[in-house]
Protein backbone atom coordinates (compact mmCIF):
# COMPACT_ATOMS: atom_id res chain seq x y z
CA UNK A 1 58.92 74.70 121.67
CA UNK A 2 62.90 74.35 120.92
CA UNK A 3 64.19 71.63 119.86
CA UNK A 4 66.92 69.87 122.20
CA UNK A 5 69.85 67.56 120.78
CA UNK A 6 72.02 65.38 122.84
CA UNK A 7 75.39 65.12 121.81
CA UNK A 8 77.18 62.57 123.96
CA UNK A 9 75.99 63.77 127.12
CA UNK A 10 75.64 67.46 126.41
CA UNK A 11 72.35 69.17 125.57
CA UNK A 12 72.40 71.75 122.26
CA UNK A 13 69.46 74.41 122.81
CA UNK A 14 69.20 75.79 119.34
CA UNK A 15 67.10 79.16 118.76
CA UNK A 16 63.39 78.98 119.14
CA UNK A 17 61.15 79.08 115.92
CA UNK A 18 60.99 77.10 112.80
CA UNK A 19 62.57 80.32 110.60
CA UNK A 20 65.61 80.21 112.22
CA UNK A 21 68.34 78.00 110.07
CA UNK A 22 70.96 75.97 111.36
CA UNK A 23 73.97 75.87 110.57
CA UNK A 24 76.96 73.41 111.26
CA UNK A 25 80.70 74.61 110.69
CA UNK A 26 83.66 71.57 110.53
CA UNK A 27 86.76 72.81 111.98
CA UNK A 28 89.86 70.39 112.61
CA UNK A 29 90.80 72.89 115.50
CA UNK A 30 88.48 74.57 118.25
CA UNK A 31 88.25 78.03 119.57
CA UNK A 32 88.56 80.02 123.15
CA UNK A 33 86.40 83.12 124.10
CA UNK A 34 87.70 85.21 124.30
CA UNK A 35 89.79 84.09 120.98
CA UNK A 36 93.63 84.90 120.91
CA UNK A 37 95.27 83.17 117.94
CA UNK A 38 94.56 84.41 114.36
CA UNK A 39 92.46 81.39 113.43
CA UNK A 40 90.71 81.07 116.63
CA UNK A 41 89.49 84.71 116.25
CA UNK A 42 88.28 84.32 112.98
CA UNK A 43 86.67 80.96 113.82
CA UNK A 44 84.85 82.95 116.99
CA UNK A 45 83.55 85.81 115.89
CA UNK A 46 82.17 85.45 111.98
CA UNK A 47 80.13 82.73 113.63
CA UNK A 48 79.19 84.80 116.51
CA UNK A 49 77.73 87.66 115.14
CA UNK A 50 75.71 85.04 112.26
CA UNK A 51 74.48 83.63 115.25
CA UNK A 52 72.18 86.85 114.97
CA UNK A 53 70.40 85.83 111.93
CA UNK A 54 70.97 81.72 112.11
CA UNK A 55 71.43 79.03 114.64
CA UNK A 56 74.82 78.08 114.80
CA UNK A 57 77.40 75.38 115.99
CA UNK A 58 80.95 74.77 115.54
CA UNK A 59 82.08 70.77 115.72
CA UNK A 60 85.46 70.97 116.51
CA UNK A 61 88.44 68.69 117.52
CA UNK A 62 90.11 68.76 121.05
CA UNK A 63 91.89 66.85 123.99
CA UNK A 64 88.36 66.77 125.99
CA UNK A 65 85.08 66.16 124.47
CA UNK A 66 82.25 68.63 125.61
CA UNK A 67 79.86 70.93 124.53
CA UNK A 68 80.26 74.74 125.38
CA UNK A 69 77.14 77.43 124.52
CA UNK A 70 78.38 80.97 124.09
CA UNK A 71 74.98 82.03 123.78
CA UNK A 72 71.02 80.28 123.16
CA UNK A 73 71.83 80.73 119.31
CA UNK A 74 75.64 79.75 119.15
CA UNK A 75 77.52 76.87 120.75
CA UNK A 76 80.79 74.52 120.35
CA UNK A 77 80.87 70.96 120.04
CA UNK A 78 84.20 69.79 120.94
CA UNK A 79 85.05 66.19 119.51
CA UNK A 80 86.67 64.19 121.57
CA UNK A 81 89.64 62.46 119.68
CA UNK A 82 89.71 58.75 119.54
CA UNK A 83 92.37 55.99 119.44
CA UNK A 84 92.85 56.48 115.66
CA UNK A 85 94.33 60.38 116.52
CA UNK A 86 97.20 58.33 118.55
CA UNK A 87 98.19 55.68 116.00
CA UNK A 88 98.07 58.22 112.64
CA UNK A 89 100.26 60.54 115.01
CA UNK A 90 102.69 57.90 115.94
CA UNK A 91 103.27 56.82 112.32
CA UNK A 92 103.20 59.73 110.55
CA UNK A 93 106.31 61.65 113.13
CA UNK A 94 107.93 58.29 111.88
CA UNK A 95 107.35 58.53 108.18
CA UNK A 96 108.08 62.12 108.90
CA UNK A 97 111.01 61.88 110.83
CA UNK A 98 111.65 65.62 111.67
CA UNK A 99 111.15 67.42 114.85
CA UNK A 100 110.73 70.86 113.05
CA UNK A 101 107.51 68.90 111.13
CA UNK A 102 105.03 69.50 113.77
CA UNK A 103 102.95 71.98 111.61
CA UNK A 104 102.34 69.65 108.74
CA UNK A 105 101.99 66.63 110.73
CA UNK A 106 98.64 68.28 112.48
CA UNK A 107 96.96 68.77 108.92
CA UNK A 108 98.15 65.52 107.28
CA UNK A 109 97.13 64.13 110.32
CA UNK A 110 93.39 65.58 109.99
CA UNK A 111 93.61 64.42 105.80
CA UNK A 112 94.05 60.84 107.10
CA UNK A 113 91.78 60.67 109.61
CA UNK A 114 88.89 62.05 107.91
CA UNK A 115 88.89 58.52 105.91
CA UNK A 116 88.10 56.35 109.22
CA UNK A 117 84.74 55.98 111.19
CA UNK A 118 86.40 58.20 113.55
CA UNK A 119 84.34 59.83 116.84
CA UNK A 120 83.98 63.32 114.65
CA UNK A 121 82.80 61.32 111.92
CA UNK A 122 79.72 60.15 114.32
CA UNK A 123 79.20 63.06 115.51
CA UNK A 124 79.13 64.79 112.01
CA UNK A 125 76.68 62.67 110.72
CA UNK A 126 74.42 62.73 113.65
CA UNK A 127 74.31 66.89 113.40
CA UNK A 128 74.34 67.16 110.06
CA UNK A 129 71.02 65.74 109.42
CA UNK A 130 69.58 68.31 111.36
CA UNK A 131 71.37 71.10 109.97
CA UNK A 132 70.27 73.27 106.87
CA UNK A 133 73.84 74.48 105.49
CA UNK A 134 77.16 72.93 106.17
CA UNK A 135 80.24 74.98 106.22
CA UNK A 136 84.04 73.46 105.75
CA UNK A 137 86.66 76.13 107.22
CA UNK A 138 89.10 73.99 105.36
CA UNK A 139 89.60 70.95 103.03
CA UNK A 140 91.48 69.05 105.73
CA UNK A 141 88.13 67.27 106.64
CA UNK A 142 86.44 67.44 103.64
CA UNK A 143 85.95 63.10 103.19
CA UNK A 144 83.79 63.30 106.09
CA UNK A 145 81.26 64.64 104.42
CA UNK A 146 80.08 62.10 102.23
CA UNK A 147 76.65 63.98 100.70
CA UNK A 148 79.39 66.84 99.51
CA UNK A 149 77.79 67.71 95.77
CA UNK A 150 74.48 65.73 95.99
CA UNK A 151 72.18 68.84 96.62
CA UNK A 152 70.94 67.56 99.38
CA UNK A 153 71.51 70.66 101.52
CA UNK A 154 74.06 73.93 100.28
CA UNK A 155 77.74 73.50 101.59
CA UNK A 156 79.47 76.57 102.15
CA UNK A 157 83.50 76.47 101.86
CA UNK A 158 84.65 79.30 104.45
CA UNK A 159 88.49 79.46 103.69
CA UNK A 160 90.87 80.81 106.03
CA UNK A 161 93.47 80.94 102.82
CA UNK A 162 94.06 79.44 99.77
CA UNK A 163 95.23 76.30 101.82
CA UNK A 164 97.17 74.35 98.57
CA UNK A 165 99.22 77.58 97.59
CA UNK A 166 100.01 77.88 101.60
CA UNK A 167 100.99 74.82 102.00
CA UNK A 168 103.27 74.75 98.67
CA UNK A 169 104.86 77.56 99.84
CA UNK A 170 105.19 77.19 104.01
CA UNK A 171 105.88 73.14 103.80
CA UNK A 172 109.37 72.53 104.01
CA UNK A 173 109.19 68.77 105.15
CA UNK A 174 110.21 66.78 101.93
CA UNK A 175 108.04 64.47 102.92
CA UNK A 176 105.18 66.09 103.98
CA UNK A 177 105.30 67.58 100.46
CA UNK A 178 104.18 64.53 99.31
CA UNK A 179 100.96 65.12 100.35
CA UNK A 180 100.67 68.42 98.46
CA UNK A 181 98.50 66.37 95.77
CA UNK A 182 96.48 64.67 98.20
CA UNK A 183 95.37 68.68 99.89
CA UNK A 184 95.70 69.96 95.87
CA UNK A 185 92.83 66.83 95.01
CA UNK A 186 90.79 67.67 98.60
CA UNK A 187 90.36 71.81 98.25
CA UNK A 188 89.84 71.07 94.48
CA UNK A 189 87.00 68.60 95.06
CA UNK A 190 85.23 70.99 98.10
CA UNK A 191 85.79 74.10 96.16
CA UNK A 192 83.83 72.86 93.17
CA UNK A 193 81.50 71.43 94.84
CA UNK A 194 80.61 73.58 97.19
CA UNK A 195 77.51 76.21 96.46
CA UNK A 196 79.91 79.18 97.69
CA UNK A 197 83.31 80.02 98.51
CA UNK A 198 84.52 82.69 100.70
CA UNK A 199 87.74 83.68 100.13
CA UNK A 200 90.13 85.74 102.85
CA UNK A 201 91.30 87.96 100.16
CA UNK A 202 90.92 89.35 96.36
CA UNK A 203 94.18 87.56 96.07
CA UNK A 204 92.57 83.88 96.86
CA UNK A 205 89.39 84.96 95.47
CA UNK A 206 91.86 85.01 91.93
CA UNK A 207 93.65 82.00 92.59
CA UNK A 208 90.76 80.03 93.87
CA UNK A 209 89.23 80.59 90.20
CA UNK A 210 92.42 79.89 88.37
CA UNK A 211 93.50 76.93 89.82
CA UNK A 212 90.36 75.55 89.92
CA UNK A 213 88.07 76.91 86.81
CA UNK A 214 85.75 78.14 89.22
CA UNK A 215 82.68 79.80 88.26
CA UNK A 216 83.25 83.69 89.71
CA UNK A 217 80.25 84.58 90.31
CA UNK A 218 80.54 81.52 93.39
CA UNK A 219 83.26 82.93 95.11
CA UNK A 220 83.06 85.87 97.49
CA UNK A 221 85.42 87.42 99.59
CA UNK A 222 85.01 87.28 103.46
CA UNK A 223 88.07 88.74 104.35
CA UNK A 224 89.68 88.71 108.16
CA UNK A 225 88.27 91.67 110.88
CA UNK A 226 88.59 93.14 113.95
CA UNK A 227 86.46 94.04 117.14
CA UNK A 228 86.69 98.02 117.41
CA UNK A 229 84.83 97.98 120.84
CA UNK A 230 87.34 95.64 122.81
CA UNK A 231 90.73 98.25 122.41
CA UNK A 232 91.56 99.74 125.51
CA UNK A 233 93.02 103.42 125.62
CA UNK A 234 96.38 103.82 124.50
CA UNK A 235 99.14 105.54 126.83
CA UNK A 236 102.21 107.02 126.02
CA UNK A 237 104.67 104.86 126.53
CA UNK A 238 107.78 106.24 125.05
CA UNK A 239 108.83 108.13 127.87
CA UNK A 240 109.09 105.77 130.48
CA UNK A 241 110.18 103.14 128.08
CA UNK A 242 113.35 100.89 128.64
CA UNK A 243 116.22 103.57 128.21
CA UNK A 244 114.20 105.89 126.41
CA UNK A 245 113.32 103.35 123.73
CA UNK A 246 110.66 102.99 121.25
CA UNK A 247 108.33 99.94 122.38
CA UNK A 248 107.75 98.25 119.10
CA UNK A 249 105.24 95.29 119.08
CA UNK A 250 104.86 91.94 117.22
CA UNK A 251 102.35 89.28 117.59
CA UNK A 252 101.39 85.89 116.21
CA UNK A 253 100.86 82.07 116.80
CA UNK A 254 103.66 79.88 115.89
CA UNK A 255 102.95 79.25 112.39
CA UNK A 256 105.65 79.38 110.00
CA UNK A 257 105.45 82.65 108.20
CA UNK A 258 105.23 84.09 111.80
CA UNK A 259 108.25 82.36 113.03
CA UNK A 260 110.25 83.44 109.51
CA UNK A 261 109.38 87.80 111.20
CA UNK A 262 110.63 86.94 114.56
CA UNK A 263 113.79 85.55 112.77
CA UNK A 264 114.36 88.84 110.84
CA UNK A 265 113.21 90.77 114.01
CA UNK A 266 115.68 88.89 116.30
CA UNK A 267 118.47 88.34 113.94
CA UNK A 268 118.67 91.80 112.07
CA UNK A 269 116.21 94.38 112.54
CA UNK A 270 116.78 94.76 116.64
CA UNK A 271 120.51 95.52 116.06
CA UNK A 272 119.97 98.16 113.62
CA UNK A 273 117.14 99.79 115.33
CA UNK A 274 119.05 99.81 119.18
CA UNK A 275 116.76 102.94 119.88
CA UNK A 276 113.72 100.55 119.73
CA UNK A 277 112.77 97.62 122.30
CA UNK A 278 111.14 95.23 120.22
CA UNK A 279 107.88 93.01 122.57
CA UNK A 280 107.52 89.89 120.61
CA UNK A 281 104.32 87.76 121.98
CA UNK A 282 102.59 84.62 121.04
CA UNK A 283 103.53 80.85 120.16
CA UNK A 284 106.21 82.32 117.07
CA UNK A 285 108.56 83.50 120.37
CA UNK A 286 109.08 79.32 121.17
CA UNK A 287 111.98 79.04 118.80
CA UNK A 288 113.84 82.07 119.79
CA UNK A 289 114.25 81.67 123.60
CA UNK A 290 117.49 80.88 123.80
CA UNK A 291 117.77 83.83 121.28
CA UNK A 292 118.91 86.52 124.05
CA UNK A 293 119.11 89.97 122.38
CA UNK A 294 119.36 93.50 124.43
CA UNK A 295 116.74 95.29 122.72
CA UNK A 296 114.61 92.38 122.07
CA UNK A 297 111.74 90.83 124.89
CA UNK A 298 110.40 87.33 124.24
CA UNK A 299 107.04 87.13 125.90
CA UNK A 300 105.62 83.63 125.04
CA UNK A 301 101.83 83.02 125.03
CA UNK A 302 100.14 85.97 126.27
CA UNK A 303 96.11 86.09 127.06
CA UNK A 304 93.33 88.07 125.77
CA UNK A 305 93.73 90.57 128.36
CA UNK A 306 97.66 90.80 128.49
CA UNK A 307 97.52 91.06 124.36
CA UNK A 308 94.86 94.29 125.31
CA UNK A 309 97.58 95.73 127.52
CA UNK A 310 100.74 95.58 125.09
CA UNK A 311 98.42 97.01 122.44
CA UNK A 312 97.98 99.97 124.57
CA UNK A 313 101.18 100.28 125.89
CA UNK A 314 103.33 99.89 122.48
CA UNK A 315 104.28 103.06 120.97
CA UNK A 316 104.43 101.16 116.91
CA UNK A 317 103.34 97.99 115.97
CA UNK A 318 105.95 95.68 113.01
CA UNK A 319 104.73 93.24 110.34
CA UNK A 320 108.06 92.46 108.64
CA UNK A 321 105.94 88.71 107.26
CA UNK A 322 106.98 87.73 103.44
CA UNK A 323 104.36 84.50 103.72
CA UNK A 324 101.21 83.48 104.40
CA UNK A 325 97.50 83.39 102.76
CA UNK A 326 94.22 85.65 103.12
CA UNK A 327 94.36 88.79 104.94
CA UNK A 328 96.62 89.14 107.56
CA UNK A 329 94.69 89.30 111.12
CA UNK A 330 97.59 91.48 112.59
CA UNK A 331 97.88 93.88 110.16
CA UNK A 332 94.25 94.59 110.84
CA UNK A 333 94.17 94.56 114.38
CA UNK A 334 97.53 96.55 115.04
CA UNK A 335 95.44 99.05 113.24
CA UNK A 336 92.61 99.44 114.52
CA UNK A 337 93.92 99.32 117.71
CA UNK A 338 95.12 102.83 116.46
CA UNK A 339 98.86 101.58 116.98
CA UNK A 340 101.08 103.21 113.88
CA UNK A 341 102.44 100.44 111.65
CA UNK A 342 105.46 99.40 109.70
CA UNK A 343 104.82 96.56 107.66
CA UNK A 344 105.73 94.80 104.33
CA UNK A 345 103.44 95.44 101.43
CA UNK A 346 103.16 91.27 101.22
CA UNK A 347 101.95 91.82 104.88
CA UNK A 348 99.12 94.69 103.81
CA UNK A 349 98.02 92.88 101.13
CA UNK A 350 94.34 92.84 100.47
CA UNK A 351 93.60 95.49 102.31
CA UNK A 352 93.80 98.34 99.70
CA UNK A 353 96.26 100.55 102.38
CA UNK A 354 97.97 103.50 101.37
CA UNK A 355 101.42 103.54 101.74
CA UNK A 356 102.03 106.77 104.71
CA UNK A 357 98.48 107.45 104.56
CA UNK A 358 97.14 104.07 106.57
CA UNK A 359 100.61 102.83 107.59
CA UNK A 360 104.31 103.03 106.56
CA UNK A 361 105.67 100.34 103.89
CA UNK A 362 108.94 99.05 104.82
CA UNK A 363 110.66 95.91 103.26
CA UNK A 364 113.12 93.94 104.64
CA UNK A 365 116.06 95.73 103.00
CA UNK A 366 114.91 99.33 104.46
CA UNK A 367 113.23 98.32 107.50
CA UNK A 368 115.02 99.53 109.71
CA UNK A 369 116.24 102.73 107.70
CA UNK A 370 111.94 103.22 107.74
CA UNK A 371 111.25 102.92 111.43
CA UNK A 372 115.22 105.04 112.72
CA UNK A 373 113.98 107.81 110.51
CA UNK A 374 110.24 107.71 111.08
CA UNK A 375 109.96 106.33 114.45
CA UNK A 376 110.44 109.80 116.33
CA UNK A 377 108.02 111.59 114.32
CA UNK A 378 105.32 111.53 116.87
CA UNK A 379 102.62 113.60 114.72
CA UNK A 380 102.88 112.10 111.20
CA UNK A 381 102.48 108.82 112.86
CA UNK A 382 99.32 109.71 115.55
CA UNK A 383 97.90 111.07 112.54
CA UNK A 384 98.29 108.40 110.22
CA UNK A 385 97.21 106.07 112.85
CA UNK A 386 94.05 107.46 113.12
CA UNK A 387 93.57 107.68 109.71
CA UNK A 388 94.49 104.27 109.31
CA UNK A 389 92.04 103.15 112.81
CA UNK A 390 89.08 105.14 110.85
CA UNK A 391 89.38 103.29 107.81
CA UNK A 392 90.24 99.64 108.73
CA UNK A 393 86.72 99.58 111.79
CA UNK A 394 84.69 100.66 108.94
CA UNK A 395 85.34 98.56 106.49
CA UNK A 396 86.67 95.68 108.51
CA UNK A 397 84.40 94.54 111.93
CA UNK A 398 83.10 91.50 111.95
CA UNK A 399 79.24 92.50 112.35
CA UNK A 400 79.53 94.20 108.84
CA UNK A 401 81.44 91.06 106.90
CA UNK A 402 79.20 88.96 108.66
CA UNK A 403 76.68 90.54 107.25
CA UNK A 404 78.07 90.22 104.08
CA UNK A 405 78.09 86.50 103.92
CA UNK A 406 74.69 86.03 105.64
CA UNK A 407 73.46 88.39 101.89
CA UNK A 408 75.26 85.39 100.07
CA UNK A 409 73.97 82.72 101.92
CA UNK A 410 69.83 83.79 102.38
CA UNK A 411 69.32 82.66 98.42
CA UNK A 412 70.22 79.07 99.05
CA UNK A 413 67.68 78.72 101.70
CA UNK A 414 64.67 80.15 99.82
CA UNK A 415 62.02 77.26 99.00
C-alpha cells in the first residue's frame, strides 16, 4: 500500500512499492506546467521525466502555499512564505537602496532567510526525513539543510550555473556585491559537500573544479534541453510579413544578461537591419516599453502557447547575449524548433555548434552585416536549420539527459 504524507493540508501520493526512491529537490522559486521561463523549464522537465525511474517532489517558494501533483510519481510543494519574507524584503530594498536591484534582492533575500526557522524550513525537515536523496538547484538555500556532509543520505547539487561567477559578473548593485563572499562561502560549502554536482555546461563543469578543488570525477554535466515533440509546424512568414520584412525573434525572462540583448537589439541592431521586424517576448521587454522603435515589437509576457505560435511564425531567431552561466535554454530551443539562428559564440557556448553548419556566428560588431547579407538566403538557412534541429533533439531532450543523471545517481542508492 502507498504511503500518504500530509503537508499542511495537502496529501503527497508517492509511487507504489518499496524500490521506488524518493527524492526531494529545494528550489527558492517554483514552476508552471506548462513551464515558460528558462529556469522554470529546466526545473519542470529534468524532474519530470526522473519521475520515471524515482518518486519525486519539488519544495518550492510562492505567494500561496499548496501542493500541486503533475502526475502519481511527481508533485510540487509550494511553501507558503511567512512574515520573515516581508521584514528581510523591507530592509534589505533599504540597505539596498536601488530600484534597478530587484534581481539581487530576491537571492540575498533567499541567503538570509535560509538562517531563520522559517515555514520552508518546517516543511524541509518534515520531507526530508522521508526522502532518500536531496537535491539543491542552488546554494541560495543551502543553511537549511543542516545534515549537508554527515552521510546520512547523498545530496545532489543540480546547478542551473556556476551561481558565484554569475553573480560576480551580472551584480551591479555595490552593495549587493557585498554579499558575493557570503554566495562564494555557500556554493563552496554545498559543492564540496555534496556527493555529485551537475553542472549546465563543460564550462562550469571547469570552473566548478577550479574554484573549488573539486574532485572531477564528482562533477557531471547535465546541461539545459528541449522538448522536440511540443514544436508546432513552421509557416512561411516572410511574405506576408510587416512590409515585406524579415520576422526575427528574441525571447527571455527579465534577467540581466537578457535585458543587456534587448538593449543592443533596440538600440542598434533594429536600425541597421530596417529590412527585419524584430518580435521581442518575455519579462526582458519591461524596460524597453517606452523604447518605441519602427522595426521593433515589444510583446511582454507571452504564454506557453503564444511562445509556440511566434516560434512558428518567425522566419530567424537572434541571440546577440554576451552574459550569463550554463547552457543557454534559447539557443537550444530556437533550434530545435528548426528556426535558423544568429547568435554570439558566448551565446552557443557549450553546445559544440558549428559555425554555418548548426547556426550563423555573429558578434555584436557584425551583427547586423551577418543577418542583411544572410537573411535572404532562404536555402542555406532551411538547410542549416535542419541540420542544426537534427543535431540539437538528439543530443539535447530532456528524456536522454535525464537519463544521464539518473546513471550517476543509481550508485549512491545501492546497499
Amino acid at each position: 500500500m502507498a504511503t500518504r504524507i500530509t503537508v499542511n493540508g495537502s496529501r503527497i501520493l508517492p509511487g507504489s512499492g518499496a524500490a521506488i526512491k524518493k527524492i526531494l529537490v529545494l528550489n527558492h522559486f517554483h514552476t508552471k506546467n506548462p513551464p515558460v521561463t528558462g529556469g522554470e523549464i529546466r526545473y519542470f522537465h529534468i524532474y519530470k521525466e526522473l519521475s520515471q525511474y524515482f518518486d519525486i517532489t519539488l519544495l518550492s517558494q510562492s505567494g500561496g502555499g499548496r501542493t500541486i501533483s503533475y502526475s502519481p510519481s511527481y508533485r510540487e510543494c509550494r511553501v507558503p512564505m511567512d512574515y520573515r519574507h516581508k521584514q528581510v524584503l523591507g530592509k534589505l530594498m533599504k540597505e539596498l537602496s536601488s530600484s534597478r536591484s530587484g534581481y539581487e534582492i530576491n537571492l540575498i533575500k533567499n541567503m538570509v532567510l535560509a538562517k531563520y526557522p522559517t515555514v520552508y524550513k518546517r516543511y524541509f525537515d518534515h520531507l526530508s526525513a522521508s526522502s532518500d536523496i536531496i537535491v539543491h538547484e542552488s546554494p541560495y538555500l543551502v543553511e537549511y539543510d543542516q545534515e549537508l556532509g554527515t552521510g546520512s543520505k547523498p545530496r545532489i547539487y543540480n546547478s542551473h550555473n556556476h551561481e558565484f561567477l554569475l553573480a560576480q559578473n551580472t551584480w551591479k548593485n555595490q552593495k549587493a556585491r557585498e554579499y558575493l563572499p557570503l554566495l562564494y562561502q555557500l556554493e563552496k560549502k554545498l559543492a564540496t559537500r555534496a556527493d555529485l554536482v551537475f553542472a549546465p555546461s563543460p564550462q562550469d563543469r571547469e570552473s566548478f573544479i577550479a574554484l573549488y578543488n573539486l574532485d572531477p570525477g564528482k562533477v557531471k554535466v547535465a546541461p539545459n534541453g528541449v522538448n522536440p515533440r511540443q514544436w508546432l509546424e513552421r509557416r512561411d512568414s516572410s511574405r506576408n510579413g510587416s512590409n515585406g520584412r524579415l520576422k526575427a525573434l528574441f525571447v527571455g525572462a527579465n534577467y540581466p544578461p537578457n535585458i543587456e540583448a534587448v538593449d543592443y537589439i533596440v538600440n542598434h541592431l533594429a536600425a541597421r537591419c530596417p529590412k527585419v521586424e524584430f518580435l521581442v517576448a518575455g519579462g526582458c521587454c519591461k524596460p524597453f516599453l517606452r523604447a518605441a522603435r519602427p522595426n521593433v515589437k515589444l510583446m511582454g509576457p507571452v504564454s506557453h502557447r503564444e511562445k509556440l505560435h511566434l516560434f512558428a511564425a518567425a522566419d530567424l531567431a537572434v541571440n546577440p547575449v554576451l552574459s550569463g552561466g550554463g547552457t543557454n535554454l534559447k539557443t537550444l530551443e530556437f533550434i530545435s524548433a528548426g528556426l535558423p539562428l544568429f547568435s554570439t559564440e558566448f551565446g552557443a557556448r557549450g553546445l559544440n555548434l558549428v559555425d554555418k553548419i548548426h547556426y550563423v556566428k555573429a558578434e555584436l560588431d557584425n551583427f547586423p552585416t551577418k543577418i542583411n547579407a544572410l537573411g535572404h538566403c532562404r536555402k542555406m538557412l532551411a538547410e542549416m536549420a535542419e541540420r542544426g534541429r537534427q543535431y540539437v533533439n538528439e543530443h539535447y531532450s530532456w528524456g536522454a539527459i535525464a537519463k544521464r543523471i539518473k546513471d550517476e545517481l543509481d550508485p549512491l542508492l545501492v546497499g
